[in-house]
C-alpha atoms as a PDB file:
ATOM      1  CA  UNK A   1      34.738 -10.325   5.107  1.00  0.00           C
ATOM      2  CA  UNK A   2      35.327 -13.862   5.954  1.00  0.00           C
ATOM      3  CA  UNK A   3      32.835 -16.666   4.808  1.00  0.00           C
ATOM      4  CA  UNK A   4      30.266 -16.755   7.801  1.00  0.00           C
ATOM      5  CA  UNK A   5      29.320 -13.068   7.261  1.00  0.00           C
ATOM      6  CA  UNK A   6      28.654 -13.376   3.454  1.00  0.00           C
ATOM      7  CA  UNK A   7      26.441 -16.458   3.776  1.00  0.00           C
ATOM      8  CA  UNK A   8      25.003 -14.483   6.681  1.00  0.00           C
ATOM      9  CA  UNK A   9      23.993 -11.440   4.290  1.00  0.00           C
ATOM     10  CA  UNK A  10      23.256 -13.706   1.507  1.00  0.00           C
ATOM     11  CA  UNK A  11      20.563 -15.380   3.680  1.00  0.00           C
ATOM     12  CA  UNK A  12      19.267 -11.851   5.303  1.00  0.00           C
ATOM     13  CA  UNK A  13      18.701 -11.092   1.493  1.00  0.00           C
ATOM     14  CA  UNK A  14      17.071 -14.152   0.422  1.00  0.00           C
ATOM     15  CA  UNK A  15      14.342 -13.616   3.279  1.00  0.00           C
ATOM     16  CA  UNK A  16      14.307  -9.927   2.433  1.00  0.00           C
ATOM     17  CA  UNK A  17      12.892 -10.745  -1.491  1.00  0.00           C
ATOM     18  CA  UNK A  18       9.179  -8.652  -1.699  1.00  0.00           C
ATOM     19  CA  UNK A  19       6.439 -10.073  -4.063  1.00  0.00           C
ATOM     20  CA  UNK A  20       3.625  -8.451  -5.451  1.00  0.00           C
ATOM     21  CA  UNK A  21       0.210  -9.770  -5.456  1.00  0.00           C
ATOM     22  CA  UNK A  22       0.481 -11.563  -8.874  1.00  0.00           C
ATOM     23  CA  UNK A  23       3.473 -13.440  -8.505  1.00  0.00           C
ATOM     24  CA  UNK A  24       2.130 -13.885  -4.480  1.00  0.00           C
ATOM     25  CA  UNK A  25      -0.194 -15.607  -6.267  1.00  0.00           C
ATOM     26  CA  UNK A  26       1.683 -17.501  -9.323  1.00  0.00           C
ATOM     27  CA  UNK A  27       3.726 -19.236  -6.428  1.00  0.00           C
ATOM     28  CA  UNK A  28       0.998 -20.099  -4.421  1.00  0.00           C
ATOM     29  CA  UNK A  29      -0.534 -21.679  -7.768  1.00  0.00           C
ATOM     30  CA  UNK A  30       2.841 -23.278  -8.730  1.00  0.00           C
ATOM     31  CA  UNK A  31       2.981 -25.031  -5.142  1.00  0.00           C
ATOM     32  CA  UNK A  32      -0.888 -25.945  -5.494  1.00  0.00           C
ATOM     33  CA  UNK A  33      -0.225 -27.553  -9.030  1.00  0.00           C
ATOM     34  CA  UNK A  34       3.131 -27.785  -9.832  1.00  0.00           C
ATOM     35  CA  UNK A  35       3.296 -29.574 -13.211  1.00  0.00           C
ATOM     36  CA  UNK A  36       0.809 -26.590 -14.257  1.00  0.00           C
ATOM     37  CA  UNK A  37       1.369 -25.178 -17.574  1.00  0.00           C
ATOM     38  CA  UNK A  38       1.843 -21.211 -18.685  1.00  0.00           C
ATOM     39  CA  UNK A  39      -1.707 -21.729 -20.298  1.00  0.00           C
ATOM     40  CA  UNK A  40      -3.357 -22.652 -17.469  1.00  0.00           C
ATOM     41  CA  UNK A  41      -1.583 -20.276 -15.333  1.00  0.00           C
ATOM     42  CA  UNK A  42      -2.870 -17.342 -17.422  1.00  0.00           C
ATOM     43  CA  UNK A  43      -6.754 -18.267 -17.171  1.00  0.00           C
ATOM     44  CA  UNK A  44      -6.368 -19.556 -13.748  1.00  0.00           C
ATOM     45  CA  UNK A  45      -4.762 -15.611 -13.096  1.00  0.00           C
ATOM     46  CA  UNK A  46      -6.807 -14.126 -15.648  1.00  0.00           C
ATOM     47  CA  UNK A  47      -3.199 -12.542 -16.982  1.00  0.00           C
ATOM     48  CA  UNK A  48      -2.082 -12.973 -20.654  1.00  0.00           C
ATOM     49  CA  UNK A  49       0.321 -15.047 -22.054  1.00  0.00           C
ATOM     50  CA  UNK A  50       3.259 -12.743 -21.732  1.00  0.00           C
ATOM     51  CA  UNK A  51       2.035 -11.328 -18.420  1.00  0.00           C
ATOM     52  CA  UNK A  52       3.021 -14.861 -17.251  1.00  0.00           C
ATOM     53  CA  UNK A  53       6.125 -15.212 -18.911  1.00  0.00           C
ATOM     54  CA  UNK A  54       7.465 -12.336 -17.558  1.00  0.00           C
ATOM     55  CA  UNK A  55       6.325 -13.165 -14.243  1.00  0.00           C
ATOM     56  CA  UNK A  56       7.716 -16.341 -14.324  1.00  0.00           C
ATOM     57  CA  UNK A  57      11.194 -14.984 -15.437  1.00  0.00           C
ATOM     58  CA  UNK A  58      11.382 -12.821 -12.617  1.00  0.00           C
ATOM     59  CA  UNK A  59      10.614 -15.303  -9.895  1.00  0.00           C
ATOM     60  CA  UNK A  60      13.265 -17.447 -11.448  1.00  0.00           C
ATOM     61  CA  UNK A  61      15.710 -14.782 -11.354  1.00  0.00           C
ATOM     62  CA  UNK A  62      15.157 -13.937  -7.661  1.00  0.00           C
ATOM     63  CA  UNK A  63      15.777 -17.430  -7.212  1.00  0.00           C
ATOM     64  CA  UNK A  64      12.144 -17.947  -5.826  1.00  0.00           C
ATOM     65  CA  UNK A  65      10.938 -20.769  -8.185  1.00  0.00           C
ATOM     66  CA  UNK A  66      12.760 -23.073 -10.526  1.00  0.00           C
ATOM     67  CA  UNK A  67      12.049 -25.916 -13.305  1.00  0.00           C
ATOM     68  CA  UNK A  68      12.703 -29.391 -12.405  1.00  0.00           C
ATOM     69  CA  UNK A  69      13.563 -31.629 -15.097  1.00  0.00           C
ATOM     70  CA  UNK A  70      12.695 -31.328 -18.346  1.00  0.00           C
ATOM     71  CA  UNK A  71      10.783 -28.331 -20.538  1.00  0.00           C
ATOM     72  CA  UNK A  72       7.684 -30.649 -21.580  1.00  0.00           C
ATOM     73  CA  UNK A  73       7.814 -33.175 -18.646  1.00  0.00           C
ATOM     74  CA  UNK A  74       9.333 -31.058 -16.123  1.00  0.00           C
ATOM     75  CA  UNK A  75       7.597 -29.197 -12.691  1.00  0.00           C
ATOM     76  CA  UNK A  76       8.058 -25.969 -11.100  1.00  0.00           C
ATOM     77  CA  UNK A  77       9.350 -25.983  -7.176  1.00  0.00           C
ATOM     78  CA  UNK A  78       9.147 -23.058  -5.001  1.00  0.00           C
ATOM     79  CA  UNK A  79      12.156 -22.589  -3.204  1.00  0.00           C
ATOM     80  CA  UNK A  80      11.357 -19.381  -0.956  1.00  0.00           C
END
């Protein structure tokens, strides 16, 4: 495979990711408010604490949202 097709299938993929309805919603919050914290998040969602965590994990590790900056000071950016 030469280097057009991979970015090619790489992209198809990236457009390709399926959400459910919570983290549908966790981005939608994160791009409303996106200094937000994880305590907010959960009663804005009504989820718990590690509900939100987890959530949060896996929308990182789709590559959906990330942290700018900082832990404390930082923001969250949705990418996708």
């Amino acid at each position: 495979m030469n280097y057009k097709m991979l970015l090619n299938e790489a992209k198809n993929e990236a457009e390709n990711i399926v959400l459910t309805e919570i983290e549908r919603n966790l981005c939608e919050l994160l791009k409303e408010i996106p200094k937000i914290t994880q305590s907010e998040i959960q009663k804005q969602l009504n989820l718990s604490r590690s509900k939100v965590q987890r959530t949060m994990k896996k929308l990182v590790n789709k590559g959906v949202i990330e942290n700018i900056g900082f832990y404390r000071s930082g923001h969250w950016k949705v990418t996708k």
